[in-house]
Protein backbone atom coordinates (compact mmCIF):
# COMPACT_ATOMS: atom_id res chain seq x y z
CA UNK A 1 125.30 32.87 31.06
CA UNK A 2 121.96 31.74 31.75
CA UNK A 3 120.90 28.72 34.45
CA UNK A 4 117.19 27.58 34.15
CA UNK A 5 115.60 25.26 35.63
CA UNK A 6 112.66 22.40 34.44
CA UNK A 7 108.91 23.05 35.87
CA UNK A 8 107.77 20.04 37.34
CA UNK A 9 104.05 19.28 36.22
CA UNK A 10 103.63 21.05 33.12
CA UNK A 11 103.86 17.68 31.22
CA UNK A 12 102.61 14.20 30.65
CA UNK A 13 105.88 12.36 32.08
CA UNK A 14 107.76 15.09 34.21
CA UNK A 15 105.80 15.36 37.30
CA UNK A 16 106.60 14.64 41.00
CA UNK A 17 106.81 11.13 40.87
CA UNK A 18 108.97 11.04 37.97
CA UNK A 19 111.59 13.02 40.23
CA UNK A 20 111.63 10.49 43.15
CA UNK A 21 112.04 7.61 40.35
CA UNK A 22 115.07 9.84 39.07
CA UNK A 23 116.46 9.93 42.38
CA UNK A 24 116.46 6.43 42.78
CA UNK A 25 117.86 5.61 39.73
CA UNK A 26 120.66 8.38 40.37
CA UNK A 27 121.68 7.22 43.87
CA UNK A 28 121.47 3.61 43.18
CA UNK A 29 122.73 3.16 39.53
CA UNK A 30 124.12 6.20 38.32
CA UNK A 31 122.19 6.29 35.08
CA UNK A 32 119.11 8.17 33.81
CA UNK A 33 115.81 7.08 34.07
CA UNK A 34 115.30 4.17 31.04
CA UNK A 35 112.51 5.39 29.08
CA UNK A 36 111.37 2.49 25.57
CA UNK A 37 111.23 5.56 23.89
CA UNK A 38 114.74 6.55 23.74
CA UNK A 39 115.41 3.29 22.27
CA UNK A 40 114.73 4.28 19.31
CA UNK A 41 116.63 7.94 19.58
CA UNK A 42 118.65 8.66 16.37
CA UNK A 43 120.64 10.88 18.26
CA UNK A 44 122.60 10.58 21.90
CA UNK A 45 123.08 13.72 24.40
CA UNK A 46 125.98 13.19 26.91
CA UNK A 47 126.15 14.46 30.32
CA UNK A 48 129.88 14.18 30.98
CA UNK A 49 130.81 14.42 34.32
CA UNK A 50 133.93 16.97 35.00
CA UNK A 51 135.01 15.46 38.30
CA UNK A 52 133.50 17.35 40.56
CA UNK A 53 132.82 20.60 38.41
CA UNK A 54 129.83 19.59 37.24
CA UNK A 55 128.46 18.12 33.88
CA UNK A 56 129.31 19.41 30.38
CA UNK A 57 126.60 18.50 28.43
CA UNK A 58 127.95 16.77 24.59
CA UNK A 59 125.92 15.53 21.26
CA UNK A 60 126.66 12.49 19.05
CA UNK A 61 129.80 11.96 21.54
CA UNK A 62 131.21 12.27 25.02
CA UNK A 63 135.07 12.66 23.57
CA UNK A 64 135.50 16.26 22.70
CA UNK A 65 138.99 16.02 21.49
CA UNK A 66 140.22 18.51 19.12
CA UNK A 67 140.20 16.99 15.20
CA UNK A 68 142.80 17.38 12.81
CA UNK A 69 141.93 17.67 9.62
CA UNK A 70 143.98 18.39 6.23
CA UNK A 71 143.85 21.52 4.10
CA UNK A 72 141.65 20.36 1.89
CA UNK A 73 138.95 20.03 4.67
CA UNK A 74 139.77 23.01 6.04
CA UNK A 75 139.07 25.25 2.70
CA UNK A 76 135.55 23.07 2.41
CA UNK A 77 134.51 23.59 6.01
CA UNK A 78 135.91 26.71 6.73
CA UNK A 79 136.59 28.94 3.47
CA UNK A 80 133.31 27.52 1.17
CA UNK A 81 136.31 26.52 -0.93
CA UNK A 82 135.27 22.55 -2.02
CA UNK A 83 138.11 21.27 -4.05
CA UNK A 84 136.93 17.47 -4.52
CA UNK A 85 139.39 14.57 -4.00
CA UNK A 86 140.54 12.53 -7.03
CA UNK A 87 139.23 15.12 -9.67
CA UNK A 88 141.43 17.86 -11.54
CA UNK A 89 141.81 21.10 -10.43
CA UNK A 90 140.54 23.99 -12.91
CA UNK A 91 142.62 26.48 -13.73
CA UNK A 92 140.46 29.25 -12.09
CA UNK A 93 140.74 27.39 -8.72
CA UNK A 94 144.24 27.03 -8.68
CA UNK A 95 144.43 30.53 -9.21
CA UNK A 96 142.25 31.46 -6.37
CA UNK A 97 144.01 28.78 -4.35
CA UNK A 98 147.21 30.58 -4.51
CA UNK A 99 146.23 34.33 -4.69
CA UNK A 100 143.39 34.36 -1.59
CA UNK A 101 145.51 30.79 0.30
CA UNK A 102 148.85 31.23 -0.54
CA UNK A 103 148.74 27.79 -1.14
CA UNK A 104 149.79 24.55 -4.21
CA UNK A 105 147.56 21.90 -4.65
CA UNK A 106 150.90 19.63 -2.94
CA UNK A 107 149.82 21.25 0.02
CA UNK A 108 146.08 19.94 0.48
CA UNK A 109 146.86 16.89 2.23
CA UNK A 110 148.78 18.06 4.97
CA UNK A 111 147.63 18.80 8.43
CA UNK A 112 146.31 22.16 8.32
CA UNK A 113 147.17 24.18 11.55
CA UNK A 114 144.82 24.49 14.22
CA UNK A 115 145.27 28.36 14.65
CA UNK A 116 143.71 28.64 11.02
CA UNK A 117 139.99 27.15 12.54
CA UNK A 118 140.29 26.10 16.05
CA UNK A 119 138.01 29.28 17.72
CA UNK A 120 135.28 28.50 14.38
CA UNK A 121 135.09 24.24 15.83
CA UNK A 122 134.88 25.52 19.34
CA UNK A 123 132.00 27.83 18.89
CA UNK A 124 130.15 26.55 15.80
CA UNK A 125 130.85 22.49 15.30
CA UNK A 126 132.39 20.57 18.80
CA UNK A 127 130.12 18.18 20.33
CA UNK A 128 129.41 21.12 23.07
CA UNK A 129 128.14 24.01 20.58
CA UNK A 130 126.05 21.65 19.36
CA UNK A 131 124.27 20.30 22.25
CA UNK A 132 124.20 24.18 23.04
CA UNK A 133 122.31 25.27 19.96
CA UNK A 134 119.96 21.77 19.99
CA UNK A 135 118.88 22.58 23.19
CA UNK A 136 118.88 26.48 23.01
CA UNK A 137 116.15 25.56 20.31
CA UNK A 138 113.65 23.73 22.46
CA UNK A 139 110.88 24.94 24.95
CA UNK A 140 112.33 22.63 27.65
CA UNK A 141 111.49 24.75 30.92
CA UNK A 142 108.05 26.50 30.40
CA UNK A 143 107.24 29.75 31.07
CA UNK A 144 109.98 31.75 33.31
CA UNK A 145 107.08 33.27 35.19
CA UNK A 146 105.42 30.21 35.79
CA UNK A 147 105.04 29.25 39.66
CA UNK A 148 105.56 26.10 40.93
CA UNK A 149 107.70 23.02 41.66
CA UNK A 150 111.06 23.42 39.37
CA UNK A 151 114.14 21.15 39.61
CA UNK A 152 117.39 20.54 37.68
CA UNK A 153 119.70 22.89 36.49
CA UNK A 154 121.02 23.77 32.97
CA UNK A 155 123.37 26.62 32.53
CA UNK A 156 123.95 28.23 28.62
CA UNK A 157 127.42 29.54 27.94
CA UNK A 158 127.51 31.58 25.08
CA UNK A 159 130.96 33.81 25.11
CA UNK A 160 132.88 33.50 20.97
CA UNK A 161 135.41 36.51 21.57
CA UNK A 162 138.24 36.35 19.64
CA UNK A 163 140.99 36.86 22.60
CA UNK A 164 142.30 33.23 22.67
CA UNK A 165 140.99 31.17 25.42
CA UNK A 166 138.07 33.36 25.30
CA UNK A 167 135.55 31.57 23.05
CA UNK A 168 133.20 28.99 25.42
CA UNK A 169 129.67 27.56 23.67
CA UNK A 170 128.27 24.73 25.55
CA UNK A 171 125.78 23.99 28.42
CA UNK A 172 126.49 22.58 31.57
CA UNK A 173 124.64 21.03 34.99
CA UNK A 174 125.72 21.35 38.34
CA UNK A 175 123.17 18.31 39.58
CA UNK A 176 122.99 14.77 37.57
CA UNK A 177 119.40 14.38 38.49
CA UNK A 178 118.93 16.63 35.80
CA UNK A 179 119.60 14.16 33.27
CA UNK A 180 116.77 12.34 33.79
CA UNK A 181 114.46 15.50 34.01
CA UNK A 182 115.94 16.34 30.50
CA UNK A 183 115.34 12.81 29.09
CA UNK A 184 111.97 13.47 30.28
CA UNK A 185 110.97 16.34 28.67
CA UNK A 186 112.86 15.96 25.39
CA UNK A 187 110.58 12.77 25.36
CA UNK A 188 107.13 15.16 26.46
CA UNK A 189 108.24 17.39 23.36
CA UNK A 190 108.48 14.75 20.76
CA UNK A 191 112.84 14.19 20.33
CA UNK A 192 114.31 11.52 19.42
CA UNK A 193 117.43 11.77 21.62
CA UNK A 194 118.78 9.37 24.55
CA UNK A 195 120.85 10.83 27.49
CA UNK A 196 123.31 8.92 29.12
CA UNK A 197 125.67 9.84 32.17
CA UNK A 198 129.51 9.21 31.36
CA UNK A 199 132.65 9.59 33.03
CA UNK A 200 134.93 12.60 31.57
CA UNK A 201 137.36 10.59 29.53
């Protein structure tokens, strides 16, 4: 695990000021600081508060929910195995489909089980990986020897052992101020990405 926090003053729009004015907005409207800018974001970061443990942080959407998706999905996404929809099936495949699957093409379109790629959506493809590596990517907090006035709070969770329950990706805030900070300086470093505050469905 790894909590950093944002130095204030080693950009155009996250200075001093900018903090009080995220305050405000926090205490009196619950939302992050409205930049023009993130108008025009073609993607949307989610903090999501957890009732009182904090804020998972979520990209593209807030709902986190599990998917389903069919065997055929599952050998695309999973296995590198891309059988198409609507066209025939050669004979090599449906060898390979039975001798490394165990499986008939009659099978394809059933629900696959969630065993077979639940720990790979948790760590590599939910909403909270990916907000994890996004942001993991970025040079959001300076220089960790820097002095000076730092605020906010992110916190990285990387932990993908296999032991069930185990696997955790994401990021998460224990102070909703920092929402606004991050708007802030994803906006000093050139992303196109909104934040919003939402309840945890």
């Amino acid at each position: 695990m790894d909590r950093r926090s944002f130095l204030i003053g080693s950009g155009s729009i996250l200075t001093a000021a900018f903090v009080d004015k995220a305050n405000w907005f926090l205490r009196n409207k619950n939302a992050v600081v409205p930049f023009a800018e993130a108008e025009d974001a073609v993607k949307k970061l989610y903090f999501v508060d957890q009732g009182g443990e904090g804020y998972d942080l979520s990209l593209g959407t807030p709902d986190c929910a599990f998917p389903e998706i069919t065997y055929r999905e599952w050998l695309a996404q999973y296995k590198r195995f891309d059988l198409e929809k609507g066209r025939p099936i050669s004979p090599e495949s449906l060898k390979q489909l039975w001798e490394d699957f165990g499986m008939v093409p009659d099978e394809l379109e059933l629900i696959a089980e969630p065993e077979f790629y639940e720990r790979n959506w948790i760590v590599d493809k939910s909403p909270l990986a990916e907000a994890h590596y996004y942001l993991d990517e970025l040079d959001l907090f300076g220089g960790d020897s820097v002095n000076g006035l730092k605020a906010g709070d992110l916190e990285f969770v990387f932990d993908d052992r296999v032991l069930v329950g185990c696997h955790d990706v994401r990021v998460n805030s224990e102070d909703p101020i920092t929402a606004s900070i991050l708007q802030a300086r994803l906006l000093e470093l050139g992303q196109k990405v909104s934040v919003e505050i939402v309840d945890h469905s």
